[in-house]
Protein backbone atom coordinates (compact mmCIF):
# COMPACT_ATOMS: atom_id res chain seq x y z
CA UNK A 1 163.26 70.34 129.46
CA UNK A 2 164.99 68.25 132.44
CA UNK A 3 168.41 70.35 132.48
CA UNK A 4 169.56 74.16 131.25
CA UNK A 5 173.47 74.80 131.33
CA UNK A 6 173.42 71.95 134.19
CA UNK A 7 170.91 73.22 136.51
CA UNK A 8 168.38 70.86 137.10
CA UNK A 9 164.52 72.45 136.64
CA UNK A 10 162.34 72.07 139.85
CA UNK A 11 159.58 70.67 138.05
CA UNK A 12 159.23 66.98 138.80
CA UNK A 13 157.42 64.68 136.27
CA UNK A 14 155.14 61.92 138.92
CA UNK A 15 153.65 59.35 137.68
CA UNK A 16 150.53 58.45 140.14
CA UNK A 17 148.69 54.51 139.39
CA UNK A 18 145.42 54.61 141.05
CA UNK A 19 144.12 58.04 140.21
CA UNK A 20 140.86 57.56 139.78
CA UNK A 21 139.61 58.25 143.27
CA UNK A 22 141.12 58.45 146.75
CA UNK A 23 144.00 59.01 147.49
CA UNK A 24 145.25 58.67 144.14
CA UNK A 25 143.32 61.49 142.79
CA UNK A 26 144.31 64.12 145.38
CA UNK A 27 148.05 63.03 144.63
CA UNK A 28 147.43 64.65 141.16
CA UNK A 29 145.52 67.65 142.62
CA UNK A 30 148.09 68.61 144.84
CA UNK A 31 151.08 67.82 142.47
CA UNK A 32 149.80 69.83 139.72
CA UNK A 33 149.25 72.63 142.34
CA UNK A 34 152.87 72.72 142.82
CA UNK A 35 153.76 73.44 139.26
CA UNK A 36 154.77 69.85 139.18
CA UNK A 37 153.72 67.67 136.01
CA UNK A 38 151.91 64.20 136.21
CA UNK A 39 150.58 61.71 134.69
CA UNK A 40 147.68 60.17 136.18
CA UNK A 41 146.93 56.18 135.41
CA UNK A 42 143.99 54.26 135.96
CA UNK A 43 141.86 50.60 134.68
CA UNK A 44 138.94 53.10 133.04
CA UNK A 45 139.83 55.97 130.86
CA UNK A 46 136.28 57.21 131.55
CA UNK A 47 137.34 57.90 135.38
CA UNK A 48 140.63 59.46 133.93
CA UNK A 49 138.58 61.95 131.67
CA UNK A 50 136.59 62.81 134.37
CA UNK A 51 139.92 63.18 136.17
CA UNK A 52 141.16 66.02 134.00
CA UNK A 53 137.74 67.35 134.17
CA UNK A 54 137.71 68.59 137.89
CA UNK A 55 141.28 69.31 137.06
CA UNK A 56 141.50 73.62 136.76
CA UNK A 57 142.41 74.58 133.46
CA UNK A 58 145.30 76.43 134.38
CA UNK A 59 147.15 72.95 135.09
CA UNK A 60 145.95 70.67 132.81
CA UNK A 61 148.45 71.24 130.47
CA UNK A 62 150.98 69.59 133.18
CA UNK A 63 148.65 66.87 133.21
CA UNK A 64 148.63 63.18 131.16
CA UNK A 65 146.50 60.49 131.23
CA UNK A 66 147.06 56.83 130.88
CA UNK A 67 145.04 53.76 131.18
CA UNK A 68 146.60 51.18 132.51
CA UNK A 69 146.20 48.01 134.72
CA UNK A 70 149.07 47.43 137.11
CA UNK A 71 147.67 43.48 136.58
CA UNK A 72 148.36 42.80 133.24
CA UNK A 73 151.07 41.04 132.28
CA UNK A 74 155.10 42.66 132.93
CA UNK A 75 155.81 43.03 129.69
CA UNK A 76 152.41 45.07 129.10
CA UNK A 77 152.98 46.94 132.14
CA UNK A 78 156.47 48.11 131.03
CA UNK A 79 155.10 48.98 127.64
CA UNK A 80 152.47 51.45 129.61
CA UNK A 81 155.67 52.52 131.26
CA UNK A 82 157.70 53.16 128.89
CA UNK A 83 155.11 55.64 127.13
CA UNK A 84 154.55 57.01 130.34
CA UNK A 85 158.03 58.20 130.61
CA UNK A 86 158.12 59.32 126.77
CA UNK A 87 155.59 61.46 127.50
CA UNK A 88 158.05 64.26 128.94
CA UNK A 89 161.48 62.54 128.33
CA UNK A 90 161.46 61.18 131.85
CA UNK A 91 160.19 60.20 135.48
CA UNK A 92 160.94 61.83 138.82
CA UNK A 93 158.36 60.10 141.31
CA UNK A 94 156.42 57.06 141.11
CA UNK A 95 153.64 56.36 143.47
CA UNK A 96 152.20 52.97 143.73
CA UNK A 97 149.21 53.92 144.97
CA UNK A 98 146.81 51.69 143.19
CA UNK A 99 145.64 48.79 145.69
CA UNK A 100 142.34 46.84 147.18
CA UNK A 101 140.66 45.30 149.61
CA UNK A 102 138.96 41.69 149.70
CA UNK A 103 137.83 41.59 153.18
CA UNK A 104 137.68 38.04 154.18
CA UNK A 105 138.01 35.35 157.17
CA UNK A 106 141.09 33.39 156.03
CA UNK A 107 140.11 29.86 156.03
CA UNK A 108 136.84 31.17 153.95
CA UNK A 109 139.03 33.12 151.52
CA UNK A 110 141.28 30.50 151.09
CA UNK A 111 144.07 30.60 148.67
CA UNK A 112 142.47 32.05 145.96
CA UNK A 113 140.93 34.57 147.94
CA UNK A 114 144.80 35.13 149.57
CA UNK A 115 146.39 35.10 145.44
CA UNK A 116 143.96 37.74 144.43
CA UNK A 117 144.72 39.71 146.85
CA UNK A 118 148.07 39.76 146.41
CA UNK A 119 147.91 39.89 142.64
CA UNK A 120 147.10 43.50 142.72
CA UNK A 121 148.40 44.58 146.51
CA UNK A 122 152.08 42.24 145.58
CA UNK A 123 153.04 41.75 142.67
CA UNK A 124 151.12 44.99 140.34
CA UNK A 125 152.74 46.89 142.23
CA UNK A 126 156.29 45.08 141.41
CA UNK A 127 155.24 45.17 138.32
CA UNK A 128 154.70 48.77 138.01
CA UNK A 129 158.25 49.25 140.05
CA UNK A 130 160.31 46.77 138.11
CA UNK A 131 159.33 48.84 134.71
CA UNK A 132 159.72 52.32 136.25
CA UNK A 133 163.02 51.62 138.22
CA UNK A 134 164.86 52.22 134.87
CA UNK A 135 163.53 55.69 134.13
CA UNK A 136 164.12 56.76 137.86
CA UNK A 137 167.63 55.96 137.34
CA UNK A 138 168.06 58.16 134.49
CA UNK A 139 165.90 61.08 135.97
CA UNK A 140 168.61 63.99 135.68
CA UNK A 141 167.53 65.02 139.13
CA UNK A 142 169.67 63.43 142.59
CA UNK A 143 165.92 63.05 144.09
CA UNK A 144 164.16 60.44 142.66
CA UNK A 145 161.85 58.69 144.79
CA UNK A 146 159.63 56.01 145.12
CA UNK A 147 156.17 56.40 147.32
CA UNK A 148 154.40 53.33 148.08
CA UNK A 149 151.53 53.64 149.93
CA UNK A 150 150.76 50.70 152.11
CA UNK A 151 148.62 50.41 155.73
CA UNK A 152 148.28 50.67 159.10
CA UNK A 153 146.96 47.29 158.41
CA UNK A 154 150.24 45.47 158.01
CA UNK A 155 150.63 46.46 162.17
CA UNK A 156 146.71 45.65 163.42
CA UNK A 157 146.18 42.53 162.31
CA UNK A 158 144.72 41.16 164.93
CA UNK A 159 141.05 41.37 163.41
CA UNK A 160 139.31 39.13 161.79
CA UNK A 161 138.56 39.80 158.24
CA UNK A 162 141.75 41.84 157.65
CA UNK A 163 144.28 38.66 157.05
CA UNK A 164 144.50 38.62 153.36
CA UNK A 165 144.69 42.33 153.01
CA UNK A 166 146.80 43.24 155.85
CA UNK A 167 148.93 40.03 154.74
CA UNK A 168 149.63 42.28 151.29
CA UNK A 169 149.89 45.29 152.54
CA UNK A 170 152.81 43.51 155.38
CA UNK A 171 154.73 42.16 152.08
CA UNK A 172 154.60 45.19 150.51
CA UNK A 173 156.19 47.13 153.23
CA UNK A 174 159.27 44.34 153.17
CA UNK A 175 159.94 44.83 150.11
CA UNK A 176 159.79 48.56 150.38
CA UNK A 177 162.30 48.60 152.85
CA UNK A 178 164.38 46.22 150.98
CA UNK A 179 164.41 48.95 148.03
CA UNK A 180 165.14 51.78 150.55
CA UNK A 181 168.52 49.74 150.94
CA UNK A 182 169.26 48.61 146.80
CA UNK A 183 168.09 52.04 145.49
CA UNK A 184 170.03 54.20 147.21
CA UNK A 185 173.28 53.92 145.43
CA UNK A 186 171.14 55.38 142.50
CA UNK A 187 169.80 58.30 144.75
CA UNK A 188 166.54 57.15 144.70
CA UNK A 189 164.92 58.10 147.82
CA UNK A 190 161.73 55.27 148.71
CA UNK A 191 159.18 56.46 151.04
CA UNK A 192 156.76 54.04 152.44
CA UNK A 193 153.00 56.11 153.23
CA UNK A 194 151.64 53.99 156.34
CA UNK A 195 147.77 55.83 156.05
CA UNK A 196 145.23 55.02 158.98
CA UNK A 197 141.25 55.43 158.25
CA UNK A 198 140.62 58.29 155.65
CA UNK A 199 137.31 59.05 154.40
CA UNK A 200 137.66 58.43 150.37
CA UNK A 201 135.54 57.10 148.04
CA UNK A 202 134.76 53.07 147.81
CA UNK A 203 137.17 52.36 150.09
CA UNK A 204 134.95 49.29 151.49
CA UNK A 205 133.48 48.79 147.95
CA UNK A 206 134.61 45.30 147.63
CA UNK A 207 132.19 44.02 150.17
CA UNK A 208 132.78 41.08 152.50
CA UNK A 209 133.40 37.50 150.76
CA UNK A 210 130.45 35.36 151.96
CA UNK A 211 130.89 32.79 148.81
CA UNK A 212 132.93 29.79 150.88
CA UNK A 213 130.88 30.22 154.59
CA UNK A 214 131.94 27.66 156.75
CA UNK A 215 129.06 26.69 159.62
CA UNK A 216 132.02 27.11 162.34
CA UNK A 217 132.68 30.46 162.05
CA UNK A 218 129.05 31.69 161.37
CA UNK A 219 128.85 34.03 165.09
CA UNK A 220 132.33 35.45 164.34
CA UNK A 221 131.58 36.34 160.64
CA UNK A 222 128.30 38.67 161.83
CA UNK A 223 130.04 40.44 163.87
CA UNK A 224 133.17 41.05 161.52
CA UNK A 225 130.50 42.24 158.70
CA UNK A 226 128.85 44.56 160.86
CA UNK A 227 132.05 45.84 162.00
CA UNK A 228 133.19 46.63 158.54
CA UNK A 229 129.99 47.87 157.37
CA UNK A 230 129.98 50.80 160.46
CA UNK A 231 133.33 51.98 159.34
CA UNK A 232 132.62 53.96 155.98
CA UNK A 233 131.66 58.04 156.73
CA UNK A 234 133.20 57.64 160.57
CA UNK A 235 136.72 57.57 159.31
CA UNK A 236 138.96 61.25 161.15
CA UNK A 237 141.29 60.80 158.50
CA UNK A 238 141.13 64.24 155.92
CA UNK A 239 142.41 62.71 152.39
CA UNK A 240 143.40 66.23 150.85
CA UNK A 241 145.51 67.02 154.35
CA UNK A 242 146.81 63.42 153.85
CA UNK A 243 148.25 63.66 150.19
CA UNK A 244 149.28 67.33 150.90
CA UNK A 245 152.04 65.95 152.95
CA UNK A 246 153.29 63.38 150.99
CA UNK A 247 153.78 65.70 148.40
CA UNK A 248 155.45 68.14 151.13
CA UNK A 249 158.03 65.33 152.08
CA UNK A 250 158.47 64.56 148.50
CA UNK A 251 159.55 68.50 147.66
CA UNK A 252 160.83 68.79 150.63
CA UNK A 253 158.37 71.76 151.88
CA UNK A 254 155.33 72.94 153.61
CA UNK A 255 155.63 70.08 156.73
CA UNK A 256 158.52 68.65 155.60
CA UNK A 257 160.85 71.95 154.66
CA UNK A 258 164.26 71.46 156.47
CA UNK A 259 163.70 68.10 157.37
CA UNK A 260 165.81 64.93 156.32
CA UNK A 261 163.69 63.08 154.16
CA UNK A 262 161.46 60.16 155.99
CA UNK A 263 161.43 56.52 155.37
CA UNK A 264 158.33 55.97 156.58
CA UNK A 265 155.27 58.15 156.69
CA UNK A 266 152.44 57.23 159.11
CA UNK A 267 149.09 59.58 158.84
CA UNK A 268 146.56 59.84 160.97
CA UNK A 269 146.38 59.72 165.05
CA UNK A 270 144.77 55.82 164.70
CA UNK A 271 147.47 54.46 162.49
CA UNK A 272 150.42 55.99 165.18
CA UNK A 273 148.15 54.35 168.12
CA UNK A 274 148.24 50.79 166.17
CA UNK A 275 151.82 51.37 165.78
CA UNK A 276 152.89 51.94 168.72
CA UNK A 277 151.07 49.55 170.41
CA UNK A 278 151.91 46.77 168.32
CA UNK A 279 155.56 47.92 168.64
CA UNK A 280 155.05 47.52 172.77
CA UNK A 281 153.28 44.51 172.74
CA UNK A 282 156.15 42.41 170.82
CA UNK A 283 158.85 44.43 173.20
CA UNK A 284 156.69 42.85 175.97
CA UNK A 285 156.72 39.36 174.82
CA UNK A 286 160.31 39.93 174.17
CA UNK A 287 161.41 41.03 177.69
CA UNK A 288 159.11 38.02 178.93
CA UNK A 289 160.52 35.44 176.97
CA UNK A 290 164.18 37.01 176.87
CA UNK A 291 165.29 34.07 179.06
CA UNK A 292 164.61 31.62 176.29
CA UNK A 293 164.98 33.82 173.47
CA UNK A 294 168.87 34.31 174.84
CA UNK A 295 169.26 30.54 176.16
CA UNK A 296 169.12 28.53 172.58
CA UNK A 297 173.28 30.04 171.81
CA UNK A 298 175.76 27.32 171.45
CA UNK A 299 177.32 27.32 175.55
């Protein structure tokens, strides 16, 4: 029950895409922890029984399962949704967590490459939004929220073989903070996660597209390969102290107890260092071109 005599329960029905692995199952660890209920989504309802396996048994009544594609069509998607948010009468928190990785030299990738990628990274995730957006604006509590989890990526992108991805996870964040703006008359809170390196499961699964190698770039491809291929295991990032705090700043406790809530949320010590020095080396170009950025006014 959402409401007693007009008091609104503290339980908060999430519902989580991605859950499968990652990040996206220690979302529904930690939520179900809480008391909270969820319901966990994934492509493979094998992964999602396996899910509630490793989930305690004291908490799995709290927990739902659905299988769902965030890349099927919208009017699938908001069917998915909709059941979803029958489930228990409504939703609190939606995290668009489910996402991937093509990595890829741009000109090799091409546009198809580039579409993919944003198929799922883009648009699935608007799709998943666009069908939930209703239900958050009848959840009977003044806290919805939105959690999108998107990169440190969309700030270093100066390295070959991140283009496409970090191209996605750049127009996600727009949008994001385009919502932060149109959802707030409804008191729904958005919250974009900005995660660094984390050790989780197949997070490099997708291997490096080799299937369009052009001669040119042969030297530059090695080394991007190898470079991707050292990453997996050497990651600092701890994925359960990761998803603890977004689900602190989402109840407002533990890190984030008598705090204002956050619109952004960076984790992890590499993913500040991109961002700040991405952040100084535009305001450096800025102060050294301010001479023409300033001269183009009507005199």
């Amino acid at each position: 029950m959402a409401a007693t005599n007009g008091h609104v329960e503290e339980t908060r029905v999430w519902v989580i895409t991605g859950t499968s692995s990652g990040f996206g199952r220690r979302l529904v660890t930690s939520a179900l922890a809480r008391g909270d209920r969820v319901i966990a989504t994934a492509r493979s309802q094998e992964k999602l029984d396996n899910l509630v396996s490793l989930c305690s048994p004291d908490v799995q009544d709290n927990l739902r399962t659905l299988e769902l594609d965030i890349n099927e069509a919208e009017d699938v998607v908001q069917k998915k949704i909709d059941e979803a948010a029958a489930i228990w009468g409504r939703i609190d928190v939606l995290v668009n967590n489910a996402g991937i990785g093509y990595p890829s030299l741009v000109e090799e990738g091409g546009n198809q490459l580039l579409r993919r990628q944003f198929e799922t990274n883009v648009f699935g995730i608007m799709n998943v939004t666009y069908a939930a957006l209703p239900h958050l604006r009848n959840s009977p509590r003044n806290d919805a929220t939105v959690v999108t989890v998107g990169s440190r990526s969309a700030w270093k992108t100066e390295l070959a073989g991140i283009g496409p991805y970090a191209a996605s996870k750049a127009a996600i964040h727009v949008i994001t903070e385009t919502l932060m703006v149109e959802l707030s008359p409804f008191n729904i809170r958005v919250l974009l996660v900005e995660p660094g390196s984390f050790r989780t499961e197949g997070i490099y699964g997708q291997g490096y597209n080799t299937s369009n190698p052009i001669s040119a770039y042969d030297e530059l491809r090695n080394v991007s390969i190898k470079r991707f291929a050292s990453v997996p295991g050497t990651e600092k990032g701890d994925p359960d102290k990761a998803m603890e705090a977004v689900v602190d700043v989402v109840r407002g406790e533990g890190v984030a107890k008598g705090r204002p809530f956050p619109p952004y949320l960076v984790l992890g010590q590499d993913a500040e260092n991109d961002i700040r020095n991405k952040c100084a080396k535009v305001l450096t170009n800025l102060d050294a071109w301010q001479d023409v950025t300033r001269g183009v006014n009507f005199s």
